[in-house]
C-alpha atoms as a PDB file:
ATOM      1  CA  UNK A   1       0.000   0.000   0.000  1.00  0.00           C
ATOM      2  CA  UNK A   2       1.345   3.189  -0.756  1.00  0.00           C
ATOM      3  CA  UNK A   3       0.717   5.682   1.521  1.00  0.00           C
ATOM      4  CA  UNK A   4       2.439   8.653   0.724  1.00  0.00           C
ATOM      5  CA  UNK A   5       0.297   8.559  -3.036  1.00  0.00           C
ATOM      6  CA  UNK A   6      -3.054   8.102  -0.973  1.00  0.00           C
ATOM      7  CA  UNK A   7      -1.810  11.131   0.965  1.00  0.00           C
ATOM      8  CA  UNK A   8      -1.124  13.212  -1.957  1.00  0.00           C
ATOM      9  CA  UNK A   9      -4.187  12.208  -3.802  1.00  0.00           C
ATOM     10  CA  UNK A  10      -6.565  13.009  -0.581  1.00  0.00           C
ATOM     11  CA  UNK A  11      -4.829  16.490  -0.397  1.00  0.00           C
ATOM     12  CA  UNK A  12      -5.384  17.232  -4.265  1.00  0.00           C
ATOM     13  CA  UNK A  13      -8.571  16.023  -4.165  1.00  0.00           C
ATOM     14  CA  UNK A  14      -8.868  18.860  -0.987  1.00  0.00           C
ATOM     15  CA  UNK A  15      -7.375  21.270  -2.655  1.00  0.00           C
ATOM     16  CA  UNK A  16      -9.725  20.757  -6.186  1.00  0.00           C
ATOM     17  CA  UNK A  17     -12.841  20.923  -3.840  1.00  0.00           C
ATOM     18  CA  UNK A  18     -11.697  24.144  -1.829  1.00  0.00           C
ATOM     19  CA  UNK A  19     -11.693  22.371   1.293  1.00  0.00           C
ATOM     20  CA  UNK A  20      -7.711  23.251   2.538  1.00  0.00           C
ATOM     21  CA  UNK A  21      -8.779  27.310   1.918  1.00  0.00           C
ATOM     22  CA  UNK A  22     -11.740  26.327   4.121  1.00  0.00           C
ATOM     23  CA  UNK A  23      -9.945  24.293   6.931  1.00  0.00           C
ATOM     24  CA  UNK A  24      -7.638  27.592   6.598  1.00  0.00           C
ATOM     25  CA  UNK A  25     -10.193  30.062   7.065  1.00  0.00           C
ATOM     26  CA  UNK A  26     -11.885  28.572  10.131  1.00  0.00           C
ATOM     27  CA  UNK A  27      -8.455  28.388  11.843  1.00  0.00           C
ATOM     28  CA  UNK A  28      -7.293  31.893  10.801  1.00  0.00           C
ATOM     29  CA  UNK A  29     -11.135  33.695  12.282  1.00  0.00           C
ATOM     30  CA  UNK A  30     -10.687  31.173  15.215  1.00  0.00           C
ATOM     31  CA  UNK A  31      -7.013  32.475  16.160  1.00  0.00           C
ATOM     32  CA  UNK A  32      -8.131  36.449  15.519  1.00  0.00           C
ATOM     33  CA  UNK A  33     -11.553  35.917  17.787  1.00  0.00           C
ATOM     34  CA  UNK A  34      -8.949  34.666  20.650  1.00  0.00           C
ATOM     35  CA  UNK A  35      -6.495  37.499  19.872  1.00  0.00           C
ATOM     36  CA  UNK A  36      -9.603  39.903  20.499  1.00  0.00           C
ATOM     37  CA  UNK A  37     -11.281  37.858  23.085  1.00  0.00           C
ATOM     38  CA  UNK A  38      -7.198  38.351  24.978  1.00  0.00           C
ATOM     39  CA  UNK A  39      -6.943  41.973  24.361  1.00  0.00           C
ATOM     40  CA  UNK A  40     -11.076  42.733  25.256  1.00  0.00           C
ATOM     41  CA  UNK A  41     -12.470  40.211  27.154  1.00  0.00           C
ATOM     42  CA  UNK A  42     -13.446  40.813  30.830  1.00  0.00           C
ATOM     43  CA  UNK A  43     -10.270  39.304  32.160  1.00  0.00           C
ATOM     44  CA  UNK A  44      -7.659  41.063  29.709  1.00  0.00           C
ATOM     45  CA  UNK A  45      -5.218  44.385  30.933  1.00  0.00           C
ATOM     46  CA  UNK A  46      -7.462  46.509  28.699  1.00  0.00           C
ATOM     47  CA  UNK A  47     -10.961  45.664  30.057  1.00  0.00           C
ATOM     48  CA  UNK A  48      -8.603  46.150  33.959  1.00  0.00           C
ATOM     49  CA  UNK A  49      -7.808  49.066  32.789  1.00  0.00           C
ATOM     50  CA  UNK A  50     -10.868  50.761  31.464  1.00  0.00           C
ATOM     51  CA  UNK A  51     -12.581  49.356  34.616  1.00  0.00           C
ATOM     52  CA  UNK A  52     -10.282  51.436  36.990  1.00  0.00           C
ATOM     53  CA  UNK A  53     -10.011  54.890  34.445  1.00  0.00           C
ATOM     54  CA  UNK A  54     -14.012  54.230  35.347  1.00  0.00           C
ATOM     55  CA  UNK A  55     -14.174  54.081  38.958  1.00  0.00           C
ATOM     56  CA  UNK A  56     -11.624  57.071  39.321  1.00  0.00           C
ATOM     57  CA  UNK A  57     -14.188  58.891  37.007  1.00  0.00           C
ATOM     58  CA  UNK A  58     -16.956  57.825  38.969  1.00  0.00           C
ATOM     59  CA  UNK A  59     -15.873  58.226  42.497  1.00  0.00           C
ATOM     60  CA  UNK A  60     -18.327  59.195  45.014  1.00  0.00           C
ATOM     61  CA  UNK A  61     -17.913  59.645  48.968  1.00  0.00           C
ATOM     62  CA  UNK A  62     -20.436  59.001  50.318  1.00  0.00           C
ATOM     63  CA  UNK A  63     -19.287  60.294  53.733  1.00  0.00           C
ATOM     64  CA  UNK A  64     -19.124  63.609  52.419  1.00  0.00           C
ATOM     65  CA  UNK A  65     -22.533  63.142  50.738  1.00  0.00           C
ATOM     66  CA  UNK A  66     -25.668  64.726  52.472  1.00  0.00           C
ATOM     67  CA  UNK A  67     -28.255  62.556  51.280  1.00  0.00           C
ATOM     68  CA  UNK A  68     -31.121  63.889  53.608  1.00  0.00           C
ATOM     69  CA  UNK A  69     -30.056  67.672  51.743  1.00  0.00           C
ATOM     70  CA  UNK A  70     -30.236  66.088  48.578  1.00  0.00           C
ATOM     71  CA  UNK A  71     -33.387  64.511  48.952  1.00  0.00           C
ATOM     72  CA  UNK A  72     -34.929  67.989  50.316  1.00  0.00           C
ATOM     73  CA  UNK A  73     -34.190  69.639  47.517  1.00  0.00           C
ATOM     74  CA  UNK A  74     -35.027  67.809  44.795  1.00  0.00           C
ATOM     75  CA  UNK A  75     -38.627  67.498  46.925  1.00  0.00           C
ATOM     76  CA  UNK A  76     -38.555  70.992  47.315  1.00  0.00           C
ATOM     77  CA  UNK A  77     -37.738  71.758  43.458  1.00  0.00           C
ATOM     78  CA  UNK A  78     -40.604  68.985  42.590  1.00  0.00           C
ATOM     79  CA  UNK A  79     -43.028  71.025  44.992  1.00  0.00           C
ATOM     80  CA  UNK A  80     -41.858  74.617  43.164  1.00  0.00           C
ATOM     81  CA  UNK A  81     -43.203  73.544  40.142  1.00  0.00           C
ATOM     82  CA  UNK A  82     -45.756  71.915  41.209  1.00  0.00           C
ATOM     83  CA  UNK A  83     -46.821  75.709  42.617  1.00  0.00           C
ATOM     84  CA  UNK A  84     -45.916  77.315  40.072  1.00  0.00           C
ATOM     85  CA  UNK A  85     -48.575  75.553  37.788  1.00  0.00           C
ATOM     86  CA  UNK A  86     -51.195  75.221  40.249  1.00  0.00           C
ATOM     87  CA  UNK A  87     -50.736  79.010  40.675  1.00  0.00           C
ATOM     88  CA  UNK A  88     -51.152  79.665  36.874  1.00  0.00           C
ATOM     89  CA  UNK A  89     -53.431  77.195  36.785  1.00  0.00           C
ATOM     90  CA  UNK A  90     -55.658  78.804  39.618  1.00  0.00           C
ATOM     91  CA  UNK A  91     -55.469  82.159  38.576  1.00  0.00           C
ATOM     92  CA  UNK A  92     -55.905  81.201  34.855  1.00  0.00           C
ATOM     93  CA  UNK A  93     -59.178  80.173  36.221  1.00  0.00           C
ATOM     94  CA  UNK A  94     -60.399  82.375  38.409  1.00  0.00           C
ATOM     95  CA  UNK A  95     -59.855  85.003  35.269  1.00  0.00           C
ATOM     96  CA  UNK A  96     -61.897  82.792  33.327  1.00  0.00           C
ATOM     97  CA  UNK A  97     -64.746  82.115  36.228  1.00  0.00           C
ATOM     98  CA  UNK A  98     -65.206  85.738  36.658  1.00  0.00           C
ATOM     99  CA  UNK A  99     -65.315  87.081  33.157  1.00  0.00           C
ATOM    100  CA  UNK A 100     -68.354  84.567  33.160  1.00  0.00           C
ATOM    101  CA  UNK A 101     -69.904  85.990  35.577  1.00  0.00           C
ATOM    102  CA  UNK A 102     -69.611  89.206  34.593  1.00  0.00           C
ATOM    103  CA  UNK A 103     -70.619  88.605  30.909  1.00  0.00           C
ATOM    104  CA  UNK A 104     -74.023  89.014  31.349  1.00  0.00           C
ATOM    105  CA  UNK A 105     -74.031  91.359  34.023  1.00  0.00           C
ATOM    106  CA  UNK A 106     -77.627  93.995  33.922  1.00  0.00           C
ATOM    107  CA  UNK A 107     -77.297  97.676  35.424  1.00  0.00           C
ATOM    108  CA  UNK A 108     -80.355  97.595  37.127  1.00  0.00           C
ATOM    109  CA  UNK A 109     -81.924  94.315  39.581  1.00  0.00           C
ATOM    110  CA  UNK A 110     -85.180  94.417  41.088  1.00  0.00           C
ATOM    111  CA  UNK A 111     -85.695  92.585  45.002  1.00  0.00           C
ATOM    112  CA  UNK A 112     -88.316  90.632  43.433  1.00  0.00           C
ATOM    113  CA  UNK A 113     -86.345  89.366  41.103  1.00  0.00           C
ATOM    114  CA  UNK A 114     -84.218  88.043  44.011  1.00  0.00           C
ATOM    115  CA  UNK A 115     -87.107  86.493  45.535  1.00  0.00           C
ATOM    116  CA  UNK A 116     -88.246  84.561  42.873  1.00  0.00           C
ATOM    117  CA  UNK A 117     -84.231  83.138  42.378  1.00  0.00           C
ATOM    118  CA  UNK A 118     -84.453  82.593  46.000  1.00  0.00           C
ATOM    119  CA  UNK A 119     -87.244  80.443  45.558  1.00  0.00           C
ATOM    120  CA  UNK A 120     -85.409  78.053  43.838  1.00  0.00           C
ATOM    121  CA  UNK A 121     -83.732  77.128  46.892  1.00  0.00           C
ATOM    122  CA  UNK A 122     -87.041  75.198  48.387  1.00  0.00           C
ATOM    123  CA  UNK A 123     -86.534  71.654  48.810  1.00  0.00           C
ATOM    124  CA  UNK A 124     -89.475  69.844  48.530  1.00  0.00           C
ATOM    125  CA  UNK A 125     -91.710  71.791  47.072  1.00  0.00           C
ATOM    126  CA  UNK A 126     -93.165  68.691  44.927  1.00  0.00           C
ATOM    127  CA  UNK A 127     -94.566  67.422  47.746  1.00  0.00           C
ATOM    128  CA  UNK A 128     -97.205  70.402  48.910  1.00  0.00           C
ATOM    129  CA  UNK A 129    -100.773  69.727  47.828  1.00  0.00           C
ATOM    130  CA  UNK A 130    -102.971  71.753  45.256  1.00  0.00           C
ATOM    131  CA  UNK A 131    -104.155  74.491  47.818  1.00  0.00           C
ATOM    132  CA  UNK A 132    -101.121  74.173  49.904  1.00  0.00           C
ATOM    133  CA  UNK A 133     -97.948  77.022  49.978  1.00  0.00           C
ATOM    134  CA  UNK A 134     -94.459  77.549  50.973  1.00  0.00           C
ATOM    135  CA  UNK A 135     -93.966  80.828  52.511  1.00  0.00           C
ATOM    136  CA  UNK A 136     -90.107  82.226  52.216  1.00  0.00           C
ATOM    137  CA  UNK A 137     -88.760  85.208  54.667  1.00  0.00           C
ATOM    138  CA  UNK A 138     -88.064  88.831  53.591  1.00  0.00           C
ATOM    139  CA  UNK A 139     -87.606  91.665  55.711  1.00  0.00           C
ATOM    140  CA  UNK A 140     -86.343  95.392  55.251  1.00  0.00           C
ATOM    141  CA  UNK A 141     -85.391  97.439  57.385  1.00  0.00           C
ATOM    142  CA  UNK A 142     -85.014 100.800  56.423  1.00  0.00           C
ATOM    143  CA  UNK A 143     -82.564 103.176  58.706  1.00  0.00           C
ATOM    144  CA  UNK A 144     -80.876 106.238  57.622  1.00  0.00           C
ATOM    145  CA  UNK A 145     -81.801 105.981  54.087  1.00  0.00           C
ATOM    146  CA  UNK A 146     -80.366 102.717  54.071  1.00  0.00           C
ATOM    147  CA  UNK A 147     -81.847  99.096  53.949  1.00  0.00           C
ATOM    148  CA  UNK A 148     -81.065  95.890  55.398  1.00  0.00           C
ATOM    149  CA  UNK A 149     -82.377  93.239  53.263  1.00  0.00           C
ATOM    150  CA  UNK A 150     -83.068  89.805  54.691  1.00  0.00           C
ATOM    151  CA  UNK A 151     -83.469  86.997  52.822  1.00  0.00           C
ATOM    152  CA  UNK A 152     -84.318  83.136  53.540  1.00  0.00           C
ATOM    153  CA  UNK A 153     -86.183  80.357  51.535  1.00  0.00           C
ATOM    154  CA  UNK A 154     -87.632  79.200  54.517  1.00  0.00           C
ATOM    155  CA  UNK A 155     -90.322  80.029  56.460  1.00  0.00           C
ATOM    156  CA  UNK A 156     -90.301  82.507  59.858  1.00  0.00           C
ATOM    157  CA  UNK A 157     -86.572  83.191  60.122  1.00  0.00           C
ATOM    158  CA  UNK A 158     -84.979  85.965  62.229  1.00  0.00           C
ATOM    159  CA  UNK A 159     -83.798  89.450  60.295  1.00  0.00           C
ATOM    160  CA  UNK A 160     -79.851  88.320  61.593  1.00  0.00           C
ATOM    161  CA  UNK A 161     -80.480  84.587  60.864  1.00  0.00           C
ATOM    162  CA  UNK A 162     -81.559  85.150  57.303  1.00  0.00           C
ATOM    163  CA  UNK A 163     -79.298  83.263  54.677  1.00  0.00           C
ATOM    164  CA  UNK A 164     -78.936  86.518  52.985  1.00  0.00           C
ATOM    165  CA  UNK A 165     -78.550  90.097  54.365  1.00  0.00           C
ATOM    166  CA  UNK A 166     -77.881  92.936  52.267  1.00  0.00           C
ATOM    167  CA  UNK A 167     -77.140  96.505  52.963  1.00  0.00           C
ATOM    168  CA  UNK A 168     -78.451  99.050  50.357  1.00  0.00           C
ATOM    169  CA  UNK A 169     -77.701 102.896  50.429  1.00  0.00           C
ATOM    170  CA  UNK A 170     -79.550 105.380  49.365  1.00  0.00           C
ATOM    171  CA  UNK A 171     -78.312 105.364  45.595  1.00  0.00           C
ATOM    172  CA  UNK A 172     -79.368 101.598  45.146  1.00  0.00           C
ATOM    173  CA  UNK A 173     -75.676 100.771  45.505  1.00  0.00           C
ATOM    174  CA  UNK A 174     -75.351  97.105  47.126  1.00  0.00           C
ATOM    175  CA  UNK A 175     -72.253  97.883  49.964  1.00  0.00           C
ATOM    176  CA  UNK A 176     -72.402  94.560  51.766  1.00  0.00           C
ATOM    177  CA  UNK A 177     -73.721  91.071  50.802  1.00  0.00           C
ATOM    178  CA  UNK A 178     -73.370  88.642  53.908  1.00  0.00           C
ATOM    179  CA  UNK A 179     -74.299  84.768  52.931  1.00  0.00           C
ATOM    180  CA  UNK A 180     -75.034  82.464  56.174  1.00  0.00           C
ATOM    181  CA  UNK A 181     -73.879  79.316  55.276  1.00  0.00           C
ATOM    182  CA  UNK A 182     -76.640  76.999  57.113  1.00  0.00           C
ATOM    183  CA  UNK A 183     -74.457  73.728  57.992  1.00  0.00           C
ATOM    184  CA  UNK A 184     -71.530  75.628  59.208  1.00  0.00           C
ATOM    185  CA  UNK A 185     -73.205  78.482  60.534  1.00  0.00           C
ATOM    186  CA  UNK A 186     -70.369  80.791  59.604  1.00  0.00           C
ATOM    187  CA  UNK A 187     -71.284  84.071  57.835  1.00  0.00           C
ATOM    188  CA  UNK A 188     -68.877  84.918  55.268  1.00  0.00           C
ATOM    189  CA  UNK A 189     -68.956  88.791  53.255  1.00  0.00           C
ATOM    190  CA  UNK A 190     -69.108  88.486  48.771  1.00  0.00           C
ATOM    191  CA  UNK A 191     -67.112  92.235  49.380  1.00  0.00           C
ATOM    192  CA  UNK A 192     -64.346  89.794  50.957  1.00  0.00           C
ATOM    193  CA  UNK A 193     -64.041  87.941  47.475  1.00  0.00           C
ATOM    194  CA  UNK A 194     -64.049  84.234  48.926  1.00  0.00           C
ATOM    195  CA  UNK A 195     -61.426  82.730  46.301  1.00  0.00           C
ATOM    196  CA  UNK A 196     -62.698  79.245  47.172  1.00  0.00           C
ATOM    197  CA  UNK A 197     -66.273  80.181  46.485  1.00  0.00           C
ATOM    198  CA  UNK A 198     -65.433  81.387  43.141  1.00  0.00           C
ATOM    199  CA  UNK A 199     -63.371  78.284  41.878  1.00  0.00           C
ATOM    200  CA  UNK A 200     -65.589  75.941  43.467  1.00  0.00           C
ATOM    201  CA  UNK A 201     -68.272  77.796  40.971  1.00  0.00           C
ATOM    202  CA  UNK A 202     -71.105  80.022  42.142  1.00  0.00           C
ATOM    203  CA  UNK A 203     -74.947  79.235  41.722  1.00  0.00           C
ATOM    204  CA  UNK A 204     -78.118  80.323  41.814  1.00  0.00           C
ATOM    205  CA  UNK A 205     -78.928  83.578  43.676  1.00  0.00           C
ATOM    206  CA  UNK A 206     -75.519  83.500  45.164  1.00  0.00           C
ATOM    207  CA  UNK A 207     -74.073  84.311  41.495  1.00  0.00           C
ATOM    208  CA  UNK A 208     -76.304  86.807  40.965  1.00  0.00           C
ATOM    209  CA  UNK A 209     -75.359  88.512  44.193  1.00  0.00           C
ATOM    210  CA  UNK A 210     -72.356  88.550  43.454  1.00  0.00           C
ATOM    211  CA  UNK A 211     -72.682  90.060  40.139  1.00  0.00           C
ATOM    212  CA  UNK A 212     -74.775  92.856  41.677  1.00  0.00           C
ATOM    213  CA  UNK A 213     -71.973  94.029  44.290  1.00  0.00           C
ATOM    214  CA  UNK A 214     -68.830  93.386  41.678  1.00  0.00           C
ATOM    215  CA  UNK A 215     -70.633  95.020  38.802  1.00  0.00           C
ATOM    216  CA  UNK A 216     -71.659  98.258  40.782  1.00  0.00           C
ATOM    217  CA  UNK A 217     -75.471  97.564  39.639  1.00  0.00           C
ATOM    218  CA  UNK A 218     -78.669  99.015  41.366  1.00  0.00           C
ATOM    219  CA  UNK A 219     -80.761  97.485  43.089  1.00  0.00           C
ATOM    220  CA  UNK A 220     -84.751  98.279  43.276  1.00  0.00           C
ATOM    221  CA  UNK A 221     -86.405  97.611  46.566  1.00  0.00           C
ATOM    222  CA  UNK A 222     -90.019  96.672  45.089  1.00  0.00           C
ATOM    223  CA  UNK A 223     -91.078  94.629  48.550  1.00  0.00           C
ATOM    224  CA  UNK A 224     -94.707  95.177  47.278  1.00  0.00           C
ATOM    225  CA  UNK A 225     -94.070  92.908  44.212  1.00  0.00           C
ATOM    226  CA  UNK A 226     -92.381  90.329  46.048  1.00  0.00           C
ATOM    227  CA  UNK A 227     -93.858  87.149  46.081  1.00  0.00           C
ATOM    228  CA  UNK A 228     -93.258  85.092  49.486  1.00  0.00           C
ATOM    229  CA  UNK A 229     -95.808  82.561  48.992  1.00  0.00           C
ATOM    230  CA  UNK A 230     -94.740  79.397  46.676  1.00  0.00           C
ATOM    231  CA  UNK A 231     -97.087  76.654  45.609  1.00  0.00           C
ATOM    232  CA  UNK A 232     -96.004  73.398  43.667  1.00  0.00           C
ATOM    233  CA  UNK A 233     -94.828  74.110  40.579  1.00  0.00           C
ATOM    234  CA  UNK A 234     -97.421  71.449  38.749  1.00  0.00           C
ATOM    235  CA  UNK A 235    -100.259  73.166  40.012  1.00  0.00           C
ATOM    236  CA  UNK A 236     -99.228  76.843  38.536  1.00  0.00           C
END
């Protein structure tokens, strides 16, 4: 048997086929992946090195490090802005709330116009027979050429307990609107401009007070046109 021909002929037959370039190839990519793997892997001097360049960048001491400051001030930069928008924010609104109500504002109001608003305050009025009434409180007490107004949707109410009380001068010029609020039983003045009040959105007769006394407008004390007695609205 000779050997050294079978040898020959199995490496020409290689070399015809392209399989020694092959063999070649995969050896020469194997060796250059170590070479890289040597110089970059996690274990090599460069990786050792670019680790410590790192930490020396990075250093922190801690000791030195207030981290009860630090976390006060970033809180207290979060809550600035957070002020800062609710403050836009609030008076964006309020602008907005009062140009409303003042939008369709009238020069002139009449008490019994009041009255009848104030009558939409009556709970329950759904449940009074045909013949049967509610009867509201107004009084007016006139002093100086001034009047205090009181007003109340229910029935038999004291001049100082009233819901509303209003002082009118002589001119017809609202100067004081007082509202009783009935659960709290704190009194609280429109002239004081309750900020709260106005966000939280103003309704019925309240509103309209308030228009009165920010608008300048007159009122009318017609007490003989006011109508104090208020049936069920199905039977009218």
């Amino acid at each position: 048997m000779d050997l050294n021909k079978m040898v020959m002929d199995s490496l020409a037959k290689m070399q015809s086929e392209g399989k020694v370039q092959q063999i070649v190839e995969k050896h020469v990519e194997s060796t250059v992946n170590d070479v890289v793997k040597d110089l970059f892997g996690n274990w090599s001097d460069f990786s050792k090195q670019l680790k410590e360049k790192a930490n020396e960048a990075l250093q922190i001491n801690f000791k030195d490090l207030n981290l009860a400051s630090y976390n006060h001030l970033i809180l207290q930069a979060i809550k600035d802005k957070l002020d800062d928008e609710i403050t836009n924010q609030g008076v964006a609104q309020i602008k907005n709330q009062i140009e409303v109500l003042l939008s369709d504002t009238k020069r002139e109001y009449k008490l019994s116009e009041l009255v009848k608003e104030l009558s939409e305050e009556i709970e329950d009025l759904d449940d009074l027979g045909y013949e049967e009434y509610h009867e509201m409180t107004l009084h007016v007490d006139n002093s100086y050429g001034s009047s205090w107004i009181g007003l109340d949707s229910r029935n038999d109410i004291s001049e100082y307990d009233c819901e509303y009380r209003l002082l009118v001068n002589s001119e017809g010029e609202v100067c004081s609107v007082k509202i009783n609020n009935k659960e709290s039983y704190s009194r609280r003045n429109i002239n004081e401009f309750d900020v709260k009040a106005v966000l939280n959105g103003l309704h019925g007769l309240e509103e309209t007070l308030f228009k009165i006394y920010t608008s300048g407008a007159k009122l009318i004390i017609d007490e003989e046109h006011c109508e104090l007695e208020v049936s069920n609205p199905e039977y009218d």
